[in-house]
N, C-alpha and C. Protein backbone atom coordinates (compact mmCIF):
# COMPACT_ATOMS: atom_id res chain seq x y z
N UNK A 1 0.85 -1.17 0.00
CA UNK A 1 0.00 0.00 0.00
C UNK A 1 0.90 1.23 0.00
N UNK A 2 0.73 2.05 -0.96
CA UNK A 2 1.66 3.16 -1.30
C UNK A 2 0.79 4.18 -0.55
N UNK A 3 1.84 5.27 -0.09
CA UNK A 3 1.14 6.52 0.15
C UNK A 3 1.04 7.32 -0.63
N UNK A 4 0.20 8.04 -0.57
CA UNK A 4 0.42 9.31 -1.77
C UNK A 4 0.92 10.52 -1.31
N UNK A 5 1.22 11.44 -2.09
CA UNK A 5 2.09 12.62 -1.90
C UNK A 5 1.89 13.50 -0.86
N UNK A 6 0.55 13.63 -1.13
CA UNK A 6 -0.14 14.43 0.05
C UNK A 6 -0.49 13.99 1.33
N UNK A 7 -0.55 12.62 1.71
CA UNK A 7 -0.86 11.94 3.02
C UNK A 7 0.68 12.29 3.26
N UNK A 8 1.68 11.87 2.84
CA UNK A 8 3.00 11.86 3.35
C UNK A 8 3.24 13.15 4.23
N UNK A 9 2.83 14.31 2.96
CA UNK A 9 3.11 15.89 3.62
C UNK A 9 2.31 15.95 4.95
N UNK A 10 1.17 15.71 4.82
CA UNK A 10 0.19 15.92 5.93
C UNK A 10 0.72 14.91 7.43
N UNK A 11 1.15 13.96 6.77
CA UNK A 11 1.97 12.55 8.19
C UNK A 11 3.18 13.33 8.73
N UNK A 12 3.62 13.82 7.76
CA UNK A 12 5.13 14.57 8.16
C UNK A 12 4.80 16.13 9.32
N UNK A 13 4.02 16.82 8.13
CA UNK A 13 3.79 17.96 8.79
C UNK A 13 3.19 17.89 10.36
N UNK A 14 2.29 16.54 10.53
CA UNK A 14 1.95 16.56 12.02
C UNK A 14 2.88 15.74 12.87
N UNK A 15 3.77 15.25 11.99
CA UNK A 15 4.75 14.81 13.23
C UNK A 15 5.93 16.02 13.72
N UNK A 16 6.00 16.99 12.86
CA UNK A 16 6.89 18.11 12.86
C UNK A 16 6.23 19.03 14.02
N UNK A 17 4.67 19.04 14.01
CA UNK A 17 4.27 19.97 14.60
C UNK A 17 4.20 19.57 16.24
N UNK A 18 3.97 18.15 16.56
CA UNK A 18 3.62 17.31 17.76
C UNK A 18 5.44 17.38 18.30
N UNK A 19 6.67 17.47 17.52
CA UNK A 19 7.51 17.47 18.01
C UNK A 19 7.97 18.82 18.63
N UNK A 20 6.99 20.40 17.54
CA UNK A 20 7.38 21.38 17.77
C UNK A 20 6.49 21.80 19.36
N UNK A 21 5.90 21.44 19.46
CA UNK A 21 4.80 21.57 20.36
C UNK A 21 5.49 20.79 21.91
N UNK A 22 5.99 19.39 21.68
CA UNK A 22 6.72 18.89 22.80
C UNK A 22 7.76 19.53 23.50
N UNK A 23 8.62 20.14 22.21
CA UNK A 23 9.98 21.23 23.00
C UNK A 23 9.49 22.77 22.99
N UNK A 24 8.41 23.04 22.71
CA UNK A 24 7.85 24.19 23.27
C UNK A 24 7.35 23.80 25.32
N UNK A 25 6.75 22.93 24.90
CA UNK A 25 6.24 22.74 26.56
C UNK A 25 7.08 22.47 27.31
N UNK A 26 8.54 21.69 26.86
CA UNK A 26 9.86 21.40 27.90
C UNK A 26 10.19 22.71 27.98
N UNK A 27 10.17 23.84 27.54
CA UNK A 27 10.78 24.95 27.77
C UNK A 27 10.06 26.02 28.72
N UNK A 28 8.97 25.75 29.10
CA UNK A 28 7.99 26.33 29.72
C UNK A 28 8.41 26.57 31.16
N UNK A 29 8.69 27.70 31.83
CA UNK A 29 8.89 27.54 33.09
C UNK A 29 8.23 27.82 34.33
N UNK A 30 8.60 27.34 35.46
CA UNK A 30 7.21 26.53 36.76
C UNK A 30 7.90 27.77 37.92
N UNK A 31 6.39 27.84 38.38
CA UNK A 31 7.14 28.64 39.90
C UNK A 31 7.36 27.64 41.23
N UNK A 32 8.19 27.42 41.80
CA UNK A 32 8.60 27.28 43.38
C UNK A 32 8.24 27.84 44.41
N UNK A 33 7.55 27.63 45.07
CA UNK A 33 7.79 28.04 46.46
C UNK A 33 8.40 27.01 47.36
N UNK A 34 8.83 27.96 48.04
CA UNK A 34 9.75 26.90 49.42
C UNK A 34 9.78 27.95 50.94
N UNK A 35 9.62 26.75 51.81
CA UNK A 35 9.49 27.55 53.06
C UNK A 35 8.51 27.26 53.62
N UNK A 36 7.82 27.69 54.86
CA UNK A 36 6.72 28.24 55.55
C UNK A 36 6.28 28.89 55.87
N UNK A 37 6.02 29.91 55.09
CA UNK A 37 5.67 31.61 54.80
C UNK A 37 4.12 31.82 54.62
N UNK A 38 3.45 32.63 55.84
CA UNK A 38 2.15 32.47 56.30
C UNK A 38 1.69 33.22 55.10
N UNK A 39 0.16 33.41 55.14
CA UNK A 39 -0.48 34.05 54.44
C UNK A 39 -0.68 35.41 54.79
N UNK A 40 -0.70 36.31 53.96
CA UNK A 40 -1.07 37.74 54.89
C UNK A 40 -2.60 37.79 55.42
N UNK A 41 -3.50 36.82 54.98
CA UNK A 41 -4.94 36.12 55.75
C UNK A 41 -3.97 35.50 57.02
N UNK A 42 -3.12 34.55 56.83
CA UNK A 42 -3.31 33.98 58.36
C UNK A 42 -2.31 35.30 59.66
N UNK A 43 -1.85 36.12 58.71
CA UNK A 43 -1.07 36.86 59.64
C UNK A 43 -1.76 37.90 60.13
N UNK A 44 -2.85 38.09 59.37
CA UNK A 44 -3.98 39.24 60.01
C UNK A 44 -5.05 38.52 61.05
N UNK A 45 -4.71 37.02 61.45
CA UNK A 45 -5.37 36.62 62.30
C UNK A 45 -4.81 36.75 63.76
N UNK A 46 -3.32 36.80 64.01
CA UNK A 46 -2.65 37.12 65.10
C UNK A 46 -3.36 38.30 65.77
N UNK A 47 -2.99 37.94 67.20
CA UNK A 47 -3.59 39.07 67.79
C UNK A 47 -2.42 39.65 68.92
N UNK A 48 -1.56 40.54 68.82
CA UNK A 48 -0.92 41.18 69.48
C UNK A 48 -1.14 41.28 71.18
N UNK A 49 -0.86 40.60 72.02
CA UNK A 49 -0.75 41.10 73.48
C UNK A 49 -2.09 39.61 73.73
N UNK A 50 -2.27 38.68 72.94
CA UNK A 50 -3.18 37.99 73.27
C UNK A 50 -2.96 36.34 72.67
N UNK A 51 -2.65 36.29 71.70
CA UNK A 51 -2.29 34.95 71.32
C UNK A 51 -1.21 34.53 71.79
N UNK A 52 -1.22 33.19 72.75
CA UNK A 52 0.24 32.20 72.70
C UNK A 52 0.66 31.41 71.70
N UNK A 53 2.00 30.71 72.38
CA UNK A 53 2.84 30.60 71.35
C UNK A 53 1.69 29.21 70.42
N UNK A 54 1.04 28.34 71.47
CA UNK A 54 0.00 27.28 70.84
C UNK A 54 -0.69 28.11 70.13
N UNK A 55 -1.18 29.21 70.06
CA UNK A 55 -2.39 29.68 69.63
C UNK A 55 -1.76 30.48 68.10
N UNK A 56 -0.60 30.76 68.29
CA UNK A 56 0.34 30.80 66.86
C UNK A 56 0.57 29.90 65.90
N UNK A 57 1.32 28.78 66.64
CA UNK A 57 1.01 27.44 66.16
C UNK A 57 -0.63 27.02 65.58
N UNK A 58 -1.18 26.92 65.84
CA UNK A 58 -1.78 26.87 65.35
C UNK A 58 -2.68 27.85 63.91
N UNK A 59 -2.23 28.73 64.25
CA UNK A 59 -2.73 30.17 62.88
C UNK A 59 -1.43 29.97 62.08
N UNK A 60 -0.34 29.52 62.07
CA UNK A 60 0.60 30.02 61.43
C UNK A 60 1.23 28.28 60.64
N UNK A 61 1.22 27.90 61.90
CA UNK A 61 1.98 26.41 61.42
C UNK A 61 3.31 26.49 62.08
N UNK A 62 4.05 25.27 62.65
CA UNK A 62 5.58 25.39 62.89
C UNK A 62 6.23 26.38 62.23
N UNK A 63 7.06 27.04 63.12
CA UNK A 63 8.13 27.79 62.23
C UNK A 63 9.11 27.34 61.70
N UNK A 64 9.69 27.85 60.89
CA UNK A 64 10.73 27.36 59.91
C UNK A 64 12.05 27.40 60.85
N UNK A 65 12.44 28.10 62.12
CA UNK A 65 13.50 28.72 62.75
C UNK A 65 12.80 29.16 63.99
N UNK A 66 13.90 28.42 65.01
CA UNK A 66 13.46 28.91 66.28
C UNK A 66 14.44 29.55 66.83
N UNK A 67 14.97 30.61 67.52
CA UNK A 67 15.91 31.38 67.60
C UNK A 67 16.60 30.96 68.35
N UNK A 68 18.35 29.98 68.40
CA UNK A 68 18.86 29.50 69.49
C UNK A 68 19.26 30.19 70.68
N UNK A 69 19.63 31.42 69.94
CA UNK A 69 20.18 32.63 71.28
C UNK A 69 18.96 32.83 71.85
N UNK A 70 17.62 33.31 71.75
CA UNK A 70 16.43 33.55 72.63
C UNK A 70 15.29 32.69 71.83
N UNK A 71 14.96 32.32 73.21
CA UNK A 71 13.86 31.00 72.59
C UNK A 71 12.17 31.97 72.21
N UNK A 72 12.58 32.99 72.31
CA UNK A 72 11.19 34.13 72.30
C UNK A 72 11.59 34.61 70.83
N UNK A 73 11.97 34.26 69.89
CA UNK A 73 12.44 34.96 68.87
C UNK A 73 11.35 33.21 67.50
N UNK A 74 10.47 33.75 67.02
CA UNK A 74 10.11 32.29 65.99
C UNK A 74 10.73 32.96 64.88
N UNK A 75 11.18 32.12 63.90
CA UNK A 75 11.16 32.83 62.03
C UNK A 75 10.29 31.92 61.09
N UNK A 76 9.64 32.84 60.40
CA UNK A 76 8.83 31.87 59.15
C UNK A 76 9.28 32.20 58.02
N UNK A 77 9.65 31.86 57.18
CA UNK A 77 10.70 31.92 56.08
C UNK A 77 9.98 31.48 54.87
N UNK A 78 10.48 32.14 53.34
CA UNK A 78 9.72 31.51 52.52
C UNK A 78 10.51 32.06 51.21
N UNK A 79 10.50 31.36 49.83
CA UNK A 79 11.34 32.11 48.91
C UNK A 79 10.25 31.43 47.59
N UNK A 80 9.85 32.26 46.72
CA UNK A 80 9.56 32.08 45.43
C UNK A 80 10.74 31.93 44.48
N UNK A 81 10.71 30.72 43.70
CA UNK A 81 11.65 30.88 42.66
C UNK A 81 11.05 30.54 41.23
N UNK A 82 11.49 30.98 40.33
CA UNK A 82 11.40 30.79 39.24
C UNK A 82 12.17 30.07 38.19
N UNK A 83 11.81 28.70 37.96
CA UNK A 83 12.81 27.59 37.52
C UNK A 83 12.69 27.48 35.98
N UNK A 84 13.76 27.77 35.56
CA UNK A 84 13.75 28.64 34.04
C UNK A 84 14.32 26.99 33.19
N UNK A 85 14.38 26.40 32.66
CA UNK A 85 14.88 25.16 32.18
C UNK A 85 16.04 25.38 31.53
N UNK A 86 16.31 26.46 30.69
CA UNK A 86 17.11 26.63 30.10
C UNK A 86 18.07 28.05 30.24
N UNK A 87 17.61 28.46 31.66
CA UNK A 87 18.53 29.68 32.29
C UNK A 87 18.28 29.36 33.51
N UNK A 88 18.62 28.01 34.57
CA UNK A 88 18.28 27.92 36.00
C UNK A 88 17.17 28.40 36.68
N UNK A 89 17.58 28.83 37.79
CA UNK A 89 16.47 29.02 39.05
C UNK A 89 16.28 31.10 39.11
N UNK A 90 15.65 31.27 38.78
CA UNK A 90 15.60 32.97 39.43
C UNK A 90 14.99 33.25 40.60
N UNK A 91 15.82 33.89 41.70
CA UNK A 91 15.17 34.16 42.87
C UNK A 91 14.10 35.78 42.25
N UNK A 92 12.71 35.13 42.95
CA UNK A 92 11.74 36.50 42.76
C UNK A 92 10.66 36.71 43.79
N UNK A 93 11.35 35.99 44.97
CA UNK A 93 11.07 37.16 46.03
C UNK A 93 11.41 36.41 47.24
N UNK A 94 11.56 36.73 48.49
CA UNK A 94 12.10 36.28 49.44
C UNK A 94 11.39 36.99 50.83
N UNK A 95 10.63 36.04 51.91
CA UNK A 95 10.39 36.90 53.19
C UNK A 95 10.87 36.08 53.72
N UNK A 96 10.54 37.23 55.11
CA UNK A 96 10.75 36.53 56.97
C UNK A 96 9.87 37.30 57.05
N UNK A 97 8.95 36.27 58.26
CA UNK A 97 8.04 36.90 59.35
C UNK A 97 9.18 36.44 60.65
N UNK A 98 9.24 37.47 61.46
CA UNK A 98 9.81 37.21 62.63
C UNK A 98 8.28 37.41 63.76
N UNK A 99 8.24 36.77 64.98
CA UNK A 99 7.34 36.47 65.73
C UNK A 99 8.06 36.57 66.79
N UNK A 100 7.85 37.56 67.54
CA UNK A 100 8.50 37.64 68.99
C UNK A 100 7.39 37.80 70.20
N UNK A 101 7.80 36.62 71.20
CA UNK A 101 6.90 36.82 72.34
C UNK A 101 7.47 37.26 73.74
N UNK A 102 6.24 37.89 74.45
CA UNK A 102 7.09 38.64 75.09
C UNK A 102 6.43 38.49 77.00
N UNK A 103 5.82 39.17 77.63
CA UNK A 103 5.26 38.35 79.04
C UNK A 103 4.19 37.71 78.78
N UNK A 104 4.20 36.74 79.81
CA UNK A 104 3.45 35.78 79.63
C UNK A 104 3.42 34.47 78.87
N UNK A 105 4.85 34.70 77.91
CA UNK A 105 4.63 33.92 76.79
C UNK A 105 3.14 34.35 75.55
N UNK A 106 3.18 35.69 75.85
CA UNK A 106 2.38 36.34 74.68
C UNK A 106 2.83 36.50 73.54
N UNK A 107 1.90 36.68 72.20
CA UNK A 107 3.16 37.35 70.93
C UNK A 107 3.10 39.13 71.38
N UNK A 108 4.20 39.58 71.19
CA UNK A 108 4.28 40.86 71.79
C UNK A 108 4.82 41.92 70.01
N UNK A 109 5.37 40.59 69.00
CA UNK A 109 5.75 41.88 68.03
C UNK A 109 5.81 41.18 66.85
N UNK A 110 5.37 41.72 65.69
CA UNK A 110 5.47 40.89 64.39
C UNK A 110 6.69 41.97 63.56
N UNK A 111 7.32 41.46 62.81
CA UNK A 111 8.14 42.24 61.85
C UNK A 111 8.38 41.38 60.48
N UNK A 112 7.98 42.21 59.71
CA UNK A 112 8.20 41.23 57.94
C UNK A 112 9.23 41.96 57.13
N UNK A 113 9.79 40.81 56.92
CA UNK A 113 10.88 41.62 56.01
C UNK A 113 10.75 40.42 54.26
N UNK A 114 10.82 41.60 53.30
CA UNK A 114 10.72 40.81 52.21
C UNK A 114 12.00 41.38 51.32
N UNK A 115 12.02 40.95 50.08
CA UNK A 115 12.99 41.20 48.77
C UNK A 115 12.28 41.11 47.75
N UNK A 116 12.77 41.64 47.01
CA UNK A 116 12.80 41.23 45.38
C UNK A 116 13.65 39.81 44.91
N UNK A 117 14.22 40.61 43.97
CA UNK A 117 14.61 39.44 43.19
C UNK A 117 15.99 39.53 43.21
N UNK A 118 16.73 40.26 44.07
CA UNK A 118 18.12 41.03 44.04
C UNK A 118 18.70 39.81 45.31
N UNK A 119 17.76 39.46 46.15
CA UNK A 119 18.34 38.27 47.32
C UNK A 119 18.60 39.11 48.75
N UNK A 120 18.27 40.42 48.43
CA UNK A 120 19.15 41.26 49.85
C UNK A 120 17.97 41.32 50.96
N UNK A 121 18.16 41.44 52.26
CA UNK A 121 17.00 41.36 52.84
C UNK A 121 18.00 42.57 53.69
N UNK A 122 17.28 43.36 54.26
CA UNK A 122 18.37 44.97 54.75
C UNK A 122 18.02 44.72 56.20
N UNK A 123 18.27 44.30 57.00
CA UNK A 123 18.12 44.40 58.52
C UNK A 123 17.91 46.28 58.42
N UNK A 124 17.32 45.93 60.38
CA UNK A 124 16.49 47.35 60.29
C UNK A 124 18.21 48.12 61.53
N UNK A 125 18.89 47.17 62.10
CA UNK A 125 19.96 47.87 62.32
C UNK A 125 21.42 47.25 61.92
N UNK A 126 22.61 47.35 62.60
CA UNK A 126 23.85 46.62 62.24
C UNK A 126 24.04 45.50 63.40
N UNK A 127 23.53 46.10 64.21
CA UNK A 127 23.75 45.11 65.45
C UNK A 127 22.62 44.67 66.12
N UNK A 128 22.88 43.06 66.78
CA UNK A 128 21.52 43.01 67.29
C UNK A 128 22.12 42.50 68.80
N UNK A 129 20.78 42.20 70.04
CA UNK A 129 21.23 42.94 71.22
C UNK A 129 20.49 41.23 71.59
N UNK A 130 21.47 40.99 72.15
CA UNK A 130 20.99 39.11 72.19
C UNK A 130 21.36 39.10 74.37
N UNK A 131 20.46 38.81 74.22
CA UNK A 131 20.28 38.90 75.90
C UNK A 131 20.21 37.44 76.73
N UNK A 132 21.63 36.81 76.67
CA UNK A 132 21.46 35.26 77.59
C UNK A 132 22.19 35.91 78.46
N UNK A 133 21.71 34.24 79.43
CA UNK A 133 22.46 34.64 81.07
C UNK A 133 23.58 33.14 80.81
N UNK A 134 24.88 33.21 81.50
CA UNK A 134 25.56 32.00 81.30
C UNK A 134 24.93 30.66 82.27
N UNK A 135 25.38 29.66 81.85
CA UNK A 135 24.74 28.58 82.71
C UNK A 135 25.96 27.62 82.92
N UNK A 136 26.01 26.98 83.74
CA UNK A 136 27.06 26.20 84.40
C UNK A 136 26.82 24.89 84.17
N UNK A 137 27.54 24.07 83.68
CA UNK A 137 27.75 22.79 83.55
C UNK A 137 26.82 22.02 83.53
N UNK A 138 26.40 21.79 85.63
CA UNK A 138 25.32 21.03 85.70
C UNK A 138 24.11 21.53 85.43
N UNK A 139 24.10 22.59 85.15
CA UNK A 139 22.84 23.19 84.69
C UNK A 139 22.28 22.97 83.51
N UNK A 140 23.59 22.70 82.58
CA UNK A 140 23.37 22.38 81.29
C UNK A 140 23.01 21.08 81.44
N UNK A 141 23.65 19.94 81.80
CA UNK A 141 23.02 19.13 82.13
C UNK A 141 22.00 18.67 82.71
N UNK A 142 21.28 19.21 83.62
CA UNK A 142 19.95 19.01 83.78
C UNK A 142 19.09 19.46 82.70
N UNK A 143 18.89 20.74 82.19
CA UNK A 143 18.43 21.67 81.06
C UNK A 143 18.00 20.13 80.31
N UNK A 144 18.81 19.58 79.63
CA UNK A 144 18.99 18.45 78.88
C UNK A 144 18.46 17.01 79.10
N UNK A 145 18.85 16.53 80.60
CA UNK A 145 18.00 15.83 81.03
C UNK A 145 16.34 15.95 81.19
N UNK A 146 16.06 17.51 81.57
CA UNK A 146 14.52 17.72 82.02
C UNK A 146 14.82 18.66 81.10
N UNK A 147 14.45 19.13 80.26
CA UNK A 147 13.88 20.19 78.76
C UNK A 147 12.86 20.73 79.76
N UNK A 148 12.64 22.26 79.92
CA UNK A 148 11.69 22.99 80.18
C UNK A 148 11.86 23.10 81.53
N UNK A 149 12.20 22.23 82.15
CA UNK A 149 12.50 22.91 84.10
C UNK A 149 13.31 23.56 84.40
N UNK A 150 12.85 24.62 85.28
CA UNK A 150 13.73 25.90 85.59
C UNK A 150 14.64 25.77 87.04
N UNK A 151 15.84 25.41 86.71
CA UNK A 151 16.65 25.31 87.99
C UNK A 151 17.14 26.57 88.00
N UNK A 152 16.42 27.31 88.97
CA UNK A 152 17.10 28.92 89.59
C UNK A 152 17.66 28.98 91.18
């Protein structure tokens, strides 16, 4: 069974086009997110001088970063990228929610810091003011043994 001239063109032309169409869609590029970066809905649910740290947890989700120098310090972190197939990853945008609690184990302060696409995030000073007390040996060792009991 022979083909004829014109089935051929027409067989060809749609295999040309199904191939042009395949490396059009490999080239197509996807956004990323990464992190745990609240919603500005769930961050307008916080309530200043009234929600604990459970009651965060729960509106917000685990944080991404818990602050080792002060355990009153949460971070929620989050980065959009843009994954280019054939020019890598582009960073296009970047936050922190910082969550600080303060008596009571209240939240006492929210601060958001975001970026562009440049990666820089500008702290609001040069220095920051980190407030521990030293602890002694066995202290550390208990700390460790019992997590959360206060030997004063």
């Amino acid at each position: 069974m022979a083909l004829s001239m014109s089935t051929a063109k027409e067989i060809i032309s749609a295999l040309l086009l199904s191939f042009c169409g395949a490396i059009l869609t490999a080239c197509e590029s996807t956004t990323l997110t990464r992190g745990n970066m609240p919603s500005a809905y769930q961050i307008d649910q916080l309530q200043i001088g009234k929600d604990s740290r459970q009651q965060v947890i729960a509106k917000l989700g685990t944080p991404s970063v818990q602050s080792a120098a002060d355990p009153n310090h949460w971070f929620y972190t989050g980065q959009t990228l843009k994954d280019h197939p054939l020019f890598g990853r582009e960073l296009i945008r970047q936050s922190v929610l910082m969550v600080e609690f303060g008596d009571f184990d209240r939240l006492a302060n929210l601060s958001q810091f975001k970026t562009g696409g440049d990666g820089v995030i500008t702290p609001l000073s040069e220095t920051t003011t980190i407030s521990m007390r030293d602890r002694g040996m066995i202290e550390q060792v208990l700390d460790t043994l019992f997590p959360g009991a206060s030997f004063n």
